[in-house]
Protein backbone atom coordinates (compact mmCIF):
# COMPACT_ATOMS: atom_id res chain seq x y z
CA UNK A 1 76.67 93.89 106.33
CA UNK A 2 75.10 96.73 104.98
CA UNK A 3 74.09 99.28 102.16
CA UNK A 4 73.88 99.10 98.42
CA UNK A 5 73.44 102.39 97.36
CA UNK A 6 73.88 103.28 93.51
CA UNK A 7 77.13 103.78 92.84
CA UNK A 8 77.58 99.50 91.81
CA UNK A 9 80.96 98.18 93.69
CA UNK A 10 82.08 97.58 90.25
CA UNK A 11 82.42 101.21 89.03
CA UNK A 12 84.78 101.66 92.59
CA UNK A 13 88.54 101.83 92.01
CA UNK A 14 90.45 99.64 93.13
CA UNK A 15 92.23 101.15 96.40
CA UNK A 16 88.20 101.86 97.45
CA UNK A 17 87.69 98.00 96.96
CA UNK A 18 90.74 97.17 99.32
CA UNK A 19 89.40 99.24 101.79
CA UNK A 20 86.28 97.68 101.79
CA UNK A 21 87.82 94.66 102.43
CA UNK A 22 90.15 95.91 105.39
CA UNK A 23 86.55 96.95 106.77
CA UNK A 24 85.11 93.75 106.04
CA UNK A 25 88.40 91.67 107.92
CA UNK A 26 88.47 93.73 110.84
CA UNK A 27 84.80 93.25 111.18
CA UNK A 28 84.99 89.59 111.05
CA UNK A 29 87.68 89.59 113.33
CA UNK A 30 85.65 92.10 115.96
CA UNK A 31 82.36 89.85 115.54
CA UNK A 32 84.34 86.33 115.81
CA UNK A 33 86.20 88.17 118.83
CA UNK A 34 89.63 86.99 117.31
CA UNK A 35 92.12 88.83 116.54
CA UNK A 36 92.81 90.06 112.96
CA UNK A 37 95.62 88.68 112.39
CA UNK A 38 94.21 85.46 112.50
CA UNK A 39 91.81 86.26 110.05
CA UNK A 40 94.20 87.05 107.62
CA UNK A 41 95.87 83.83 108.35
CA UNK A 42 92.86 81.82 108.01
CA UNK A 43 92.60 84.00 104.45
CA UNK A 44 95.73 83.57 103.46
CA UNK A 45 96.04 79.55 104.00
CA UNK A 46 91.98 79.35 102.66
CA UNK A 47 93.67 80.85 99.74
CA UNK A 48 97.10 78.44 99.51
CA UNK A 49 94.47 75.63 99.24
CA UNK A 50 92.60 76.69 96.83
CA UNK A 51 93.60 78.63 93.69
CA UNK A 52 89.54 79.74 93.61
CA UNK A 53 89.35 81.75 96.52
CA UNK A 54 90.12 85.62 96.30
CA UNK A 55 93.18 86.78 96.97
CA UNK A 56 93.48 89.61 99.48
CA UNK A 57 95.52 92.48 98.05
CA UNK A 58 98.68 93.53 100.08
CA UNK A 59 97.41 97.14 100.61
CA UNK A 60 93.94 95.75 102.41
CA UNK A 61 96.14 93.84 104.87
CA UNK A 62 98.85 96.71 105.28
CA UNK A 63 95.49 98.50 106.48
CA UNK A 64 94.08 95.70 108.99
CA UNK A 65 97.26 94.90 110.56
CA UNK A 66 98.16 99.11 111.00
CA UNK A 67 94.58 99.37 112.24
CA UNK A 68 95.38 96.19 114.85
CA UNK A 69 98.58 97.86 115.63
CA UNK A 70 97.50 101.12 116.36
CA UNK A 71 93.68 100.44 117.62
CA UNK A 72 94.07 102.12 120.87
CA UNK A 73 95.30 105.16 119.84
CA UNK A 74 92.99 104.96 116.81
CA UNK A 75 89.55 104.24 119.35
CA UNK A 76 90.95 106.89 121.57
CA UNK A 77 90.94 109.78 119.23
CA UNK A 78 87.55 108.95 117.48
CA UNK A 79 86.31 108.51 120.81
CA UNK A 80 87.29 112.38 121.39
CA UNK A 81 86.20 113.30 118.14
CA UNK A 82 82.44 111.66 117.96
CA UNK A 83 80.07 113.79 120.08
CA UNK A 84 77.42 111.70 120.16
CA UNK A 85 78.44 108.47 120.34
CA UNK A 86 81.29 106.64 122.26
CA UNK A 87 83.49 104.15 119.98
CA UNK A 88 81.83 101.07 121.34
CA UNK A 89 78.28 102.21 120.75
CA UNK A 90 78.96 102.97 117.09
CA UNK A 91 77.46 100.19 114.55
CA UNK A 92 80.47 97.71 113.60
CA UNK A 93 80.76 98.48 110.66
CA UNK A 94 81.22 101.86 110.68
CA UNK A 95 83.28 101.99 113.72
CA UNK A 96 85.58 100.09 111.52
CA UNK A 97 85.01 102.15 108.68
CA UNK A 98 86.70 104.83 110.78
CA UNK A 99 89.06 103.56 112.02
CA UNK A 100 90.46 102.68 108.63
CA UNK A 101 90.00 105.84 107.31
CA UNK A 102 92.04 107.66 110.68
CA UNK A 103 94.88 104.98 110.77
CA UNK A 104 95.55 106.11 106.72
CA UNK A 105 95.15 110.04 108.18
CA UNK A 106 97.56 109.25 110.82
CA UNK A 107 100.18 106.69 109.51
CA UNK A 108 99.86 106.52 105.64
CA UNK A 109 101.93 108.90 104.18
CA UNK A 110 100.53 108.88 100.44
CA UNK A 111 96.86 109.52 101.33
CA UNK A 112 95.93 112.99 101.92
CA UNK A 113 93.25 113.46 104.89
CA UNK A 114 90.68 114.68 102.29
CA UNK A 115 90.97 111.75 100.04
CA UNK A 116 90.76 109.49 103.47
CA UNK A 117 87.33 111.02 104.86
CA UNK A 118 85.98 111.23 101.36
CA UNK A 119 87.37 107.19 100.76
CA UNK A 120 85.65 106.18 104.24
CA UNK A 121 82.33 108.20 102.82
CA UNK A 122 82.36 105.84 99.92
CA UNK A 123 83.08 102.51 101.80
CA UNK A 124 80.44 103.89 104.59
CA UNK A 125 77.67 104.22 101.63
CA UNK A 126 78.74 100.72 100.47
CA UNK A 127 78.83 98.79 103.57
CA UNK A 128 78.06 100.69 106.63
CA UNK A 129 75.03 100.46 108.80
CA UNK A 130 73.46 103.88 108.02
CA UNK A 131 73.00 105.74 104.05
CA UNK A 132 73.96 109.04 106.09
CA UNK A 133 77.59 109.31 105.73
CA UNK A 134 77.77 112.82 107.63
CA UNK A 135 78.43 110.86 110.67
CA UNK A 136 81.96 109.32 109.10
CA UNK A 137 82.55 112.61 107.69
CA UNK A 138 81.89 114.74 111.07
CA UNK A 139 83.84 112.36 113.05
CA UNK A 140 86.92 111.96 110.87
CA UNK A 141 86.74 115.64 110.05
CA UNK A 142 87.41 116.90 114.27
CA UNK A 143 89.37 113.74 114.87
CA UNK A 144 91.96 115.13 111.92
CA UNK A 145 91.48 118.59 113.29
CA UNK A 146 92.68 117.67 116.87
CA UNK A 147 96.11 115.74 115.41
């Protein structure tokens, strides 16, 4: 799934790390074509049965299942916002990328929409499809603009 750029996952703090994993469940989800939640069931039970596997934190899955809730709206708006590219043509990854990053603009009241686009720039330059992370910025920049 994507980029390694310099800055090493390790040196990323912590709420950056549960976003990446929000990304990574909703992508899993879009590529299995399954719903999320069932992902995080599958996670959750894979994780009941064995006291190895990685726990997911509570703020990654508050982010999948407000994404899942609100995915129409979410599309909709970055659909209005991207000039160049409808939602569905977008890479995966990113798409979900954004769509994190709008349903924290939108419906998370401790994340200011600054720290949201800048968040999604990181996770984009982690995981996304492309090292140019003016896309995710351009895009989440009109699509908070038009709210």
């Amino acid at each position: 799934m994507g980029n390694q750029s310099n800055s090493s996952p390790d040196r990323l703090s912590a709420r950056t790390k549960w976003r990446m994993r929000a990304v990574e469940i909703l992508y899993e989800a879009e590529s299995r074509d399954t719903e999320p939640s069932r992902v995080l069931a599958e996670r959750a039970d894979r994780a009941f049965k064995d006291p190895e596997a990685p726990r997911l934190p509570k703020y990654a899955e508050e982010l999948v299942r407000g994404v899942a809730q609100h995915l129409d709206e979410l599309d909709a708006a970055l659909g209005k916002a991207s000039t160049s590219w409808s939602v569905e043509r977008m890479p995966a990854v990113d798409r979900n990328v954004l769509r994190v990053a709008l349903y924290e603009i939108r419906h998370v009241d401790d994340v200011d929409t600054a720290v949201a686009i800048k968040e999604a720039m990181r996770v984009a330059l982690q995981i996304g499809s492309s090292d140019d992370t003016s896309f995710v910025n351009a895009v989440l920049d009109a699509a908070a603009r038009a709210e």
